[in-house]
PDB file of N, CA and C in Angstrom:
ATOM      1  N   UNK A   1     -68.179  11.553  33.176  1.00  0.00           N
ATOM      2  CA  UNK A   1     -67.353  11.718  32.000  1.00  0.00           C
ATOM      3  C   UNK A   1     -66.035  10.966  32.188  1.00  0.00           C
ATOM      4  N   UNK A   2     -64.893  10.745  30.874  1.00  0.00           N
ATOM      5  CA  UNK A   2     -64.541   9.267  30.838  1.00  0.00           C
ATOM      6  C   UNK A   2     -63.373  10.838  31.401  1.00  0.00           C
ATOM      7  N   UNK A   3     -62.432   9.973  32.098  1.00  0.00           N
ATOM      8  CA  UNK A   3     -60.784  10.853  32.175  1.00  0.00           C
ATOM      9  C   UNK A   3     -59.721  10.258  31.446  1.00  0.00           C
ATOM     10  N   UNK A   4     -59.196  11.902  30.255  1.00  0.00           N
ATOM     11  CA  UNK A   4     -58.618  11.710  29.367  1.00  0.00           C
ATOM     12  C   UNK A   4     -57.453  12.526  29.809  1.00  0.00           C
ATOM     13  N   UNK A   5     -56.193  11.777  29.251  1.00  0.00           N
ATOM     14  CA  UNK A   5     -55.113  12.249  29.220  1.00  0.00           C
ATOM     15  C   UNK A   5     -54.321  12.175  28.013  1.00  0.00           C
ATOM     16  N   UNK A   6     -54.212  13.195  27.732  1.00  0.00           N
ATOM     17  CA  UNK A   6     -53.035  13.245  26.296  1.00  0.00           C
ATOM     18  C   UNK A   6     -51.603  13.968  26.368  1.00  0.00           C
ATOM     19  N   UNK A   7     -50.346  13.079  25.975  1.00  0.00           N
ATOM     20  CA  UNK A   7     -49.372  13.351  26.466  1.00  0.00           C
ATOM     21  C   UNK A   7     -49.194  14.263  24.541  1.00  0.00           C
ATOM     22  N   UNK A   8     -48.150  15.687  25.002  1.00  0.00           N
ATOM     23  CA  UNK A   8     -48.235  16.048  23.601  1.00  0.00           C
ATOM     24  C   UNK A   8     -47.110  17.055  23.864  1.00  0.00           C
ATOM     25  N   UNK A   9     -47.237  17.975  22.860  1.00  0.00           N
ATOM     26  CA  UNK A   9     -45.815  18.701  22.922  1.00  0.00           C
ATOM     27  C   UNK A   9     -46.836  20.084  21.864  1.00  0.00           C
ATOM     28  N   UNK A  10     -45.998  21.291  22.449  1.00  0.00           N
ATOM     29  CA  UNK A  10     -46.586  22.675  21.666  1.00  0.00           C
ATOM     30  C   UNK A  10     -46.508  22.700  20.262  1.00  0.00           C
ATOM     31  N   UNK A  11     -45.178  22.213  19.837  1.00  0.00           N
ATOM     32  CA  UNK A  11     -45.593  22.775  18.162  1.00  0.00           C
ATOM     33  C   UNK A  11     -45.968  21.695  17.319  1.00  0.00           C
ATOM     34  N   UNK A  12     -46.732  20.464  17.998  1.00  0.00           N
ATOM     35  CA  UNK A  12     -47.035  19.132  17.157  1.00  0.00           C
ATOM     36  C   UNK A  12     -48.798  19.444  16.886  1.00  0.00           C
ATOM     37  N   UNK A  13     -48.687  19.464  15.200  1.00  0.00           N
ATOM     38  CA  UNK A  13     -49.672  19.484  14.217  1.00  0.00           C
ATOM     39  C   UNK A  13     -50.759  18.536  14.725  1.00  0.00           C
ATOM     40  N   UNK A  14     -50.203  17.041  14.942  1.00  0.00           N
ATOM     41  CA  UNK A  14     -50.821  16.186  15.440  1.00  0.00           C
ATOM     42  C   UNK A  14     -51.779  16.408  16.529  1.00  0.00           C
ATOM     43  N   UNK A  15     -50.827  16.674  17.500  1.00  0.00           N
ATOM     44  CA  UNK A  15     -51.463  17.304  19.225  1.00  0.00           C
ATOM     45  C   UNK A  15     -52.600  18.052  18.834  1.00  0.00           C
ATOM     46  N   UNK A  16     -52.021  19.153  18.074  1.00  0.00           N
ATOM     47  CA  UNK A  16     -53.391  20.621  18.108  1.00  0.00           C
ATOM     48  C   UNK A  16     -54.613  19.532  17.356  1.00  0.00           C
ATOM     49  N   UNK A  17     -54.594  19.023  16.826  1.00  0.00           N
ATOM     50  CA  UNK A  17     -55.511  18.035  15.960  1.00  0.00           C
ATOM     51  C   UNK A  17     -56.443  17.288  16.539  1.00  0.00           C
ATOM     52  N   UNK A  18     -55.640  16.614  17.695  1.00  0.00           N
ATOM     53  CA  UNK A  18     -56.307  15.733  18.563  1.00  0.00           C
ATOM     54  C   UNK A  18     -56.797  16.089  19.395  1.00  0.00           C
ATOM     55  N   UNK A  19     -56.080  17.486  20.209  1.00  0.00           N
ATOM     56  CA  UNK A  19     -56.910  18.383  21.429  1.00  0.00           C
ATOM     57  C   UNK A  19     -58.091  18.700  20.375  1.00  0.00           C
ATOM     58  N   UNK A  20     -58.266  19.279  19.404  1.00  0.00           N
ATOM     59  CA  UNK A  20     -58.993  20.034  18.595  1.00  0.00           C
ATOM     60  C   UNK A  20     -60.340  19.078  18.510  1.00  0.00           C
ATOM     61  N   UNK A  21     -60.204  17.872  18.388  1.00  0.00           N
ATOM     62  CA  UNK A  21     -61.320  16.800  18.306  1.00  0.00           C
ATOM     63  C   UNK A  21     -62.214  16.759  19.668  1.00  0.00           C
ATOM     64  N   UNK A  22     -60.980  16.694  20.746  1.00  0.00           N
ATOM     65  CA  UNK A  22     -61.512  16.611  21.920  1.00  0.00           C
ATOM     66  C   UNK A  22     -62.271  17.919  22.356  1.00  0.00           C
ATOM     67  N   UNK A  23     -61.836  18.798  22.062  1.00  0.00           N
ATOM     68  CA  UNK A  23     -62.280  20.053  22.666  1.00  0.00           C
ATOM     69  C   UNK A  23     -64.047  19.363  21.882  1.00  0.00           C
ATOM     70  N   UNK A  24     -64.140  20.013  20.517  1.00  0.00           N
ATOM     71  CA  UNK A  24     -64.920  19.804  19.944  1.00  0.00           C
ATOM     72  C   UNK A  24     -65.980  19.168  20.611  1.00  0.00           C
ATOM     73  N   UNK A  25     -65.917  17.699  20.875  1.00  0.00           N
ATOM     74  CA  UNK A  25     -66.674  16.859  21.907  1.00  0.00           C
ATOM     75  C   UNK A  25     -67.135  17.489  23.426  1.00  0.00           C
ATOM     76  N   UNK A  26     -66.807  18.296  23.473  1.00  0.00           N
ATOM     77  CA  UNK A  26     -66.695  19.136  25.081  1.00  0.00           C
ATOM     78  C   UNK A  26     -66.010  18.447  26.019  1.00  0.00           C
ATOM     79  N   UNK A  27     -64.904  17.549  25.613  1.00  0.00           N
ATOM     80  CA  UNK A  27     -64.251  16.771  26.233  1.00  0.00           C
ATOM     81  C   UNK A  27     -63.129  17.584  27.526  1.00  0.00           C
ATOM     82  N   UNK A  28     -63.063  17.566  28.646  1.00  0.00           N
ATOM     83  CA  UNK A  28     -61.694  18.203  29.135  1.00  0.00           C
ATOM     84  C   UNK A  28     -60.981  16.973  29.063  1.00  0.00           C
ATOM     85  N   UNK A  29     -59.632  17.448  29.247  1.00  0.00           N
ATOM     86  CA  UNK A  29     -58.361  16.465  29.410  1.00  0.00           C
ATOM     87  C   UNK A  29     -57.642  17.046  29.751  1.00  0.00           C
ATOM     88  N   UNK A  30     -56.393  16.379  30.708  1.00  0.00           N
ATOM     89  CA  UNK A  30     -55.441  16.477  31.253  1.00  0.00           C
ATOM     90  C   UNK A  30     -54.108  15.878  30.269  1.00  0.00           C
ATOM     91  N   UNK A  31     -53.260  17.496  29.746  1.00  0.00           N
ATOM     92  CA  UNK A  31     -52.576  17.552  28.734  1.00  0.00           C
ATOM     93  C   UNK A  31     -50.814  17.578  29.684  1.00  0.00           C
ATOM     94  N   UNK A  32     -50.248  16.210  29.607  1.00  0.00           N
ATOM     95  CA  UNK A  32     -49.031  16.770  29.376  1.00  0.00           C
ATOM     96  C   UNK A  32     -48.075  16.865  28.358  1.00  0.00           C
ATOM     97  N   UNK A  33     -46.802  17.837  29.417  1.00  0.00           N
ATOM     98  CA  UNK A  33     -46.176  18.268  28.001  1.00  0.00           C
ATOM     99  C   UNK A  33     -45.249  18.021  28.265  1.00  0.00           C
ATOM    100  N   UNK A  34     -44.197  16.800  27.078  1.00  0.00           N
ATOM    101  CA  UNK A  34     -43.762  16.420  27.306  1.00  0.00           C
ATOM    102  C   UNK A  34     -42.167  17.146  26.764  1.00  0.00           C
ATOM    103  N   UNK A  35     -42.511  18.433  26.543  1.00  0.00           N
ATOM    104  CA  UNK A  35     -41.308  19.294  26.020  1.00  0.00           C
ATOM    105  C   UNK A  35     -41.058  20.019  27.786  1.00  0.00           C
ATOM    106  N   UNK A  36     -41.829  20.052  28.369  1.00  0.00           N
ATOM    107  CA  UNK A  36     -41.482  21.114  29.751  1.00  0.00           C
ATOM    108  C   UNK A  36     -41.046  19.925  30.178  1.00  0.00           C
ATOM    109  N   UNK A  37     -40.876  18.837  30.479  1.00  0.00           N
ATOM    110  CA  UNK A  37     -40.385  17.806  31.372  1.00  0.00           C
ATOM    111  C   UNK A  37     -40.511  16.500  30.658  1.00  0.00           C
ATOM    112  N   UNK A  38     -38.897  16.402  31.011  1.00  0.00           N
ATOM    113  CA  UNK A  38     -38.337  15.278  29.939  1.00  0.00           C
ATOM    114  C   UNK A  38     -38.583  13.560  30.549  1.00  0.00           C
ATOM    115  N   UNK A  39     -38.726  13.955  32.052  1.00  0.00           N
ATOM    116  CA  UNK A  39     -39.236  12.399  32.593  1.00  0.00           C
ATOM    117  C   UNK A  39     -40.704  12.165  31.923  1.00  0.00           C
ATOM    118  N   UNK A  40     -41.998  12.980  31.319  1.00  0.00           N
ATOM    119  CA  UNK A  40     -43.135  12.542  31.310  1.00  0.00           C
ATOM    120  C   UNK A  40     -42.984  11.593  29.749  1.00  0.00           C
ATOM    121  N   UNK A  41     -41.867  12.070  28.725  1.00  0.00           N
ATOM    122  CA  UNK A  41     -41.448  11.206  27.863  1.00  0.00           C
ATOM    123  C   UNK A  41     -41.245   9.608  28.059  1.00  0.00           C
ATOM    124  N   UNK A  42     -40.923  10.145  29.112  1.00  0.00           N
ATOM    125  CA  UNK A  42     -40.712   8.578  29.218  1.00  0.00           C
ATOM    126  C   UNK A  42     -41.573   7.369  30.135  1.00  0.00           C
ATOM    127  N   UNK A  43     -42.249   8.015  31.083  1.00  0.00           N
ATOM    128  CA  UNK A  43     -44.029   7.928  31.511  1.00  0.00           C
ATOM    129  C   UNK A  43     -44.609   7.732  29.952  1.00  0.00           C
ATOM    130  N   UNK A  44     -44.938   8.302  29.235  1.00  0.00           N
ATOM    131  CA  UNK A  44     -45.641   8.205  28.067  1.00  0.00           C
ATOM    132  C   UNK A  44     -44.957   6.896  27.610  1.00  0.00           C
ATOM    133  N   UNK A  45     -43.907   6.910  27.412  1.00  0.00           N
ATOM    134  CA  UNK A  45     -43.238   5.973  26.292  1.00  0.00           C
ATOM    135  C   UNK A  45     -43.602   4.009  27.165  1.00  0.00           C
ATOM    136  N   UNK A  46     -43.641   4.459  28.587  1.00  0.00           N
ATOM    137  CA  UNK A  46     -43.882   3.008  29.238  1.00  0.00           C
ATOM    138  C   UNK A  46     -45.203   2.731  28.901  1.00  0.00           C
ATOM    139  N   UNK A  47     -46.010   3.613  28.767  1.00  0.00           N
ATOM    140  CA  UNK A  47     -47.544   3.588  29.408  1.00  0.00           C
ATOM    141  C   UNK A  47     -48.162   2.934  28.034  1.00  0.00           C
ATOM    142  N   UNK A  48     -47.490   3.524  26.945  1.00  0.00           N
ATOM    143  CA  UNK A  48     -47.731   3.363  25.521  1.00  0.00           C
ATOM    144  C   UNK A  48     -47.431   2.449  24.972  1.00  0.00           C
ATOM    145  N   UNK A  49     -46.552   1.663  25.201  1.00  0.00           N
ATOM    146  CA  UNK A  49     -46.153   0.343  24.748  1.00  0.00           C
ATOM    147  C   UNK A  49     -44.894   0.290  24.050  1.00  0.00           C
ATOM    148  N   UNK A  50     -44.299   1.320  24.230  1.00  0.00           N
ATOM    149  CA  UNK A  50     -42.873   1.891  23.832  1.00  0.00           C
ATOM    150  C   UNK A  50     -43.174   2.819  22.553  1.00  0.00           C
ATOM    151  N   UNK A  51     -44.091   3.725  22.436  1.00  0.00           N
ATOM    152  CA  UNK A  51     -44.480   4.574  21.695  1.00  0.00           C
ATOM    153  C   UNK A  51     -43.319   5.557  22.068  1.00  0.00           C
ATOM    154  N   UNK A  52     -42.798   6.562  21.260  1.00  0.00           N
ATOM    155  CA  UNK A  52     -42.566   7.642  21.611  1.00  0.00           C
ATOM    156  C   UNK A  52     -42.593   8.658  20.964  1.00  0.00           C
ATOM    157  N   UNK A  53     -44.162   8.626  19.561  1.00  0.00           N
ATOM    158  CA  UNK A  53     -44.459   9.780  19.196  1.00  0.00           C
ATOM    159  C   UNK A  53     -45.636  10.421  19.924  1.00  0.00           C
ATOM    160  N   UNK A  54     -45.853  11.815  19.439  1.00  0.00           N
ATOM    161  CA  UNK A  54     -46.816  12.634  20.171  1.00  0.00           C
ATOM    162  C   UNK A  54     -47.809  12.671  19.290  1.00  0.00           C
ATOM    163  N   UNK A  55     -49.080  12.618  19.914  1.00  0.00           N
ATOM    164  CA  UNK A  55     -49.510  12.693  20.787  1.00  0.00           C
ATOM    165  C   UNK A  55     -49.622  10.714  21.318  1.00  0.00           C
ATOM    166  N   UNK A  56     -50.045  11.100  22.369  1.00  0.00           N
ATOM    167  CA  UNK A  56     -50.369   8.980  23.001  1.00  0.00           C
ATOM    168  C   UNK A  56     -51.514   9.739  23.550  1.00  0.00           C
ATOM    169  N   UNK A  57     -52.412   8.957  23.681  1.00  0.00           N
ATOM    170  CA  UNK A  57     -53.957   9.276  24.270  1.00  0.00           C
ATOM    171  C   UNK A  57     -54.938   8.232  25.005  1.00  0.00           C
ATOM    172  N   UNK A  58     -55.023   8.581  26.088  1.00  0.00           N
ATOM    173  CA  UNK A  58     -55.308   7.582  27.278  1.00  0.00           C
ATOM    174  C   UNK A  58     -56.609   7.893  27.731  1.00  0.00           C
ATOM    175  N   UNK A  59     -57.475   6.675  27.507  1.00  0.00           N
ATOM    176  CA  UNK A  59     -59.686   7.223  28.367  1.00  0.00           C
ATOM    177  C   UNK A  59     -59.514   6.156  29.425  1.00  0.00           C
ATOM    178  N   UNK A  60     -59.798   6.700  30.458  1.00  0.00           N
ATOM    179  CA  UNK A  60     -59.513   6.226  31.694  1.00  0.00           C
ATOM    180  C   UNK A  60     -58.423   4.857  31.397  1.00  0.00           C
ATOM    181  N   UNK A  61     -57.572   5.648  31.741  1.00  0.00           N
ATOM    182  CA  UNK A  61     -56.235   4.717  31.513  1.00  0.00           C
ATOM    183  C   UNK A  61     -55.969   4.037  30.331  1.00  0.00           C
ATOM    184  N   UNK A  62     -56.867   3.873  29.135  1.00  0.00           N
ATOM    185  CA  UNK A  62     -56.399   2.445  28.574  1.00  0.00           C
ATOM    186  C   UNK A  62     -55.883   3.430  27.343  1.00  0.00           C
ATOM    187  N   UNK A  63     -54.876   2.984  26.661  1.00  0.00           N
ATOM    188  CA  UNK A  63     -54.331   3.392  25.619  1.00  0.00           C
ATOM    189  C   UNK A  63     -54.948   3.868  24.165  1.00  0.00           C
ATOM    190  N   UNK A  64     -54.953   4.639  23.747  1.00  0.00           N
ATOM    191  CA  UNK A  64     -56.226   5.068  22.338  1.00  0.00           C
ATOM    192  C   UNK A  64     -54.927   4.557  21.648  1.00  0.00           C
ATOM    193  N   UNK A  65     -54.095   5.219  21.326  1.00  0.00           N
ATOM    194  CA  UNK A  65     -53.094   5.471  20.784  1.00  0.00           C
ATOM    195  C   UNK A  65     -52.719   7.120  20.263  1.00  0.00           C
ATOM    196  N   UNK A  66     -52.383   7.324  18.938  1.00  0.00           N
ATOM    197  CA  UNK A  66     -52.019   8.887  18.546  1.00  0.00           C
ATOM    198  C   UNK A  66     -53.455   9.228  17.992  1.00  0.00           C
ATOM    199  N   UNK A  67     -52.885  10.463  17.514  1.00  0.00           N
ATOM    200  CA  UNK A  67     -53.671  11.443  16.759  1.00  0.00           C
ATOM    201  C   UNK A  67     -55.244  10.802  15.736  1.00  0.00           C
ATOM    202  N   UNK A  68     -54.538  10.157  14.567  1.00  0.00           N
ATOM    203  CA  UNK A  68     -54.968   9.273  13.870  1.00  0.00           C
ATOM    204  C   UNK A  68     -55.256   8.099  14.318  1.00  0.00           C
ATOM    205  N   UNK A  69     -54.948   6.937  15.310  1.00  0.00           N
ATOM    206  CA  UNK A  69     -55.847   6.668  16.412  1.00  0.00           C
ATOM    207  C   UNK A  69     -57.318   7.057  16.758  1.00  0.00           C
ATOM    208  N   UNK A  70     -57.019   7.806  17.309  1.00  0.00           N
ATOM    209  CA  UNK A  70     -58.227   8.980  17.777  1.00  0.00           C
ATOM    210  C   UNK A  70     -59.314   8.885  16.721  1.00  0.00           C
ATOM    211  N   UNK A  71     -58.526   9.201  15.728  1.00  0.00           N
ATOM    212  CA  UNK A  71     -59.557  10.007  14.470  1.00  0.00           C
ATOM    213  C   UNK A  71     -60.453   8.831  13.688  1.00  0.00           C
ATOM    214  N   UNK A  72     -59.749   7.814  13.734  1.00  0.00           N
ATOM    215  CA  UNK A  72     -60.064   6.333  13.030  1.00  0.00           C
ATOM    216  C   UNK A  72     -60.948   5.795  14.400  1.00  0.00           C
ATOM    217  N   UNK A  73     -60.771   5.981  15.419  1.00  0.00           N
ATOM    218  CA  UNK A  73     -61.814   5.282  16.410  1.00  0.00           C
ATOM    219  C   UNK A  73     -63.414   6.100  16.623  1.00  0.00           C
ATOM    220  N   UNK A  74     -63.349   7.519  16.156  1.00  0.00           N
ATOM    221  CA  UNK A  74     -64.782   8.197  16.188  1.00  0.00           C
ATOM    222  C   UNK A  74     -64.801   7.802  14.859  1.00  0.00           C
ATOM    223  N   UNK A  75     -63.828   7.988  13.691  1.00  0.00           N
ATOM    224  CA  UNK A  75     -65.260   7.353  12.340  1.00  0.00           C
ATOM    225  C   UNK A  75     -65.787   6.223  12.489  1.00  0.00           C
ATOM    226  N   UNK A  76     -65.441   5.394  13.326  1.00  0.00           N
ATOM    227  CA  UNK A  76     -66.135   3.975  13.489  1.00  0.00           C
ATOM    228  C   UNK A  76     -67.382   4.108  14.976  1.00  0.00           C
ATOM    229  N   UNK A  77     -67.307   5.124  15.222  1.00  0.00           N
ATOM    230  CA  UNK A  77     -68.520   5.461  16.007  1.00  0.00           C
ATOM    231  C   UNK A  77     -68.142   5.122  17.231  1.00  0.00           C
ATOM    232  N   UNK A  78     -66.754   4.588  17.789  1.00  0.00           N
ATOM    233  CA  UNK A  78     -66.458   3.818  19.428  1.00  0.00           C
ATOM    234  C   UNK A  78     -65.874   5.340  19.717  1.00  0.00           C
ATOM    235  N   UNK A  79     -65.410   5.632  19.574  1.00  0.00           N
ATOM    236  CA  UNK A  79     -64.982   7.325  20.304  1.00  0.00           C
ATOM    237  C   UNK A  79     -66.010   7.380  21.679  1.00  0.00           C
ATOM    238  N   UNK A  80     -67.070   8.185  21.246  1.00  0.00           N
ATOM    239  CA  UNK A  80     -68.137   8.284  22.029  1.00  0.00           C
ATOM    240  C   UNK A  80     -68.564   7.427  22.812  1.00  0.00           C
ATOM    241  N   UNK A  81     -68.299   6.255  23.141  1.00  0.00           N
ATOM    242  CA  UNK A  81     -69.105   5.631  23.951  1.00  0.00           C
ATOM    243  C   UNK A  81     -67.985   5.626  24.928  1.00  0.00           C
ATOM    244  N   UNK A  82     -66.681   5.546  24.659  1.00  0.00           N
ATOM    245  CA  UNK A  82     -65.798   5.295  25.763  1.00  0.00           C
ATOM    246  C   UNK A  82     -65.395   6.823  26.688  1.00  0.00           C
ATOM    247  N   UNK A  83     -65.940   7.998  26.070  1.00  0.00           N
ATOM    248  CA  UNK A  83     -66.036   9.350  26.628  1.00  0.00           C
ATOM    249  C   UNK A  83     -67.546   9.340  27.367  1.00  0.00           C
ATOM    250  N   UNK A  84     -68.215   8.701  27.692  1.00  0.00           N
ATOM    251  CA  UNK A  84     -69.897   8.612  28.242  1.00  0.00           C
ATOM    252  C   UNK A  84     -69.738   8.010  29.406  1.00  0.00           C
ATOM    253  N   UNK A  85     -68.491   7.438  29.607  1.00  0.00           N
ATOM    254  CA  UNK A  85     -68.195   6.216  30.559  1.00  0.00           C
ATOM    255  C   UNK A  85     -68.444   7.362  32.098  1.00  0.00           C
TER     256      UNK A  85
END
């Protein structure tokens, strides 16, 4: 299974949205939060390409992007293949 990381924050609509997809998939991921620690903001923000909204979403390392990201890459059917990896 592919390793996912999503950087996100507790009260973002977005986040619960995107964990919510993933769960769905039986996906685990490794969630940080970037409200308990203010350096991973900025880990996120390098990693992302100078993103610094929540959620950023990473399958084995490479950048998805946000929420809607996410959501626009499974209606086109690539979601899944890069979680099979």
């Amino acid at each position: 299974m592919a390793d996912v990381e999503i950087y996100a924050s507790q009260l973002c609509g977005y986040c619960y949205r995107a964990k919510q997809l993933l769960s769905r998939k039986g996906v685990q991921f490794r969630e940080h939060d970037v409200d308990a620690d203010s350096g991973l903001r900025e880990t996120m923000r390098e990693r992302a390409g100078g993103r610094t909204s929540v959620p950023q979403i990473f399958i084995d390392g490479r950048h998805i992007g946000g929420c809607d990201d996410l959501h626009d890459l499974d209606a086109k059917s690539g979601l899944d293949p890069l979680l099979a990896r």
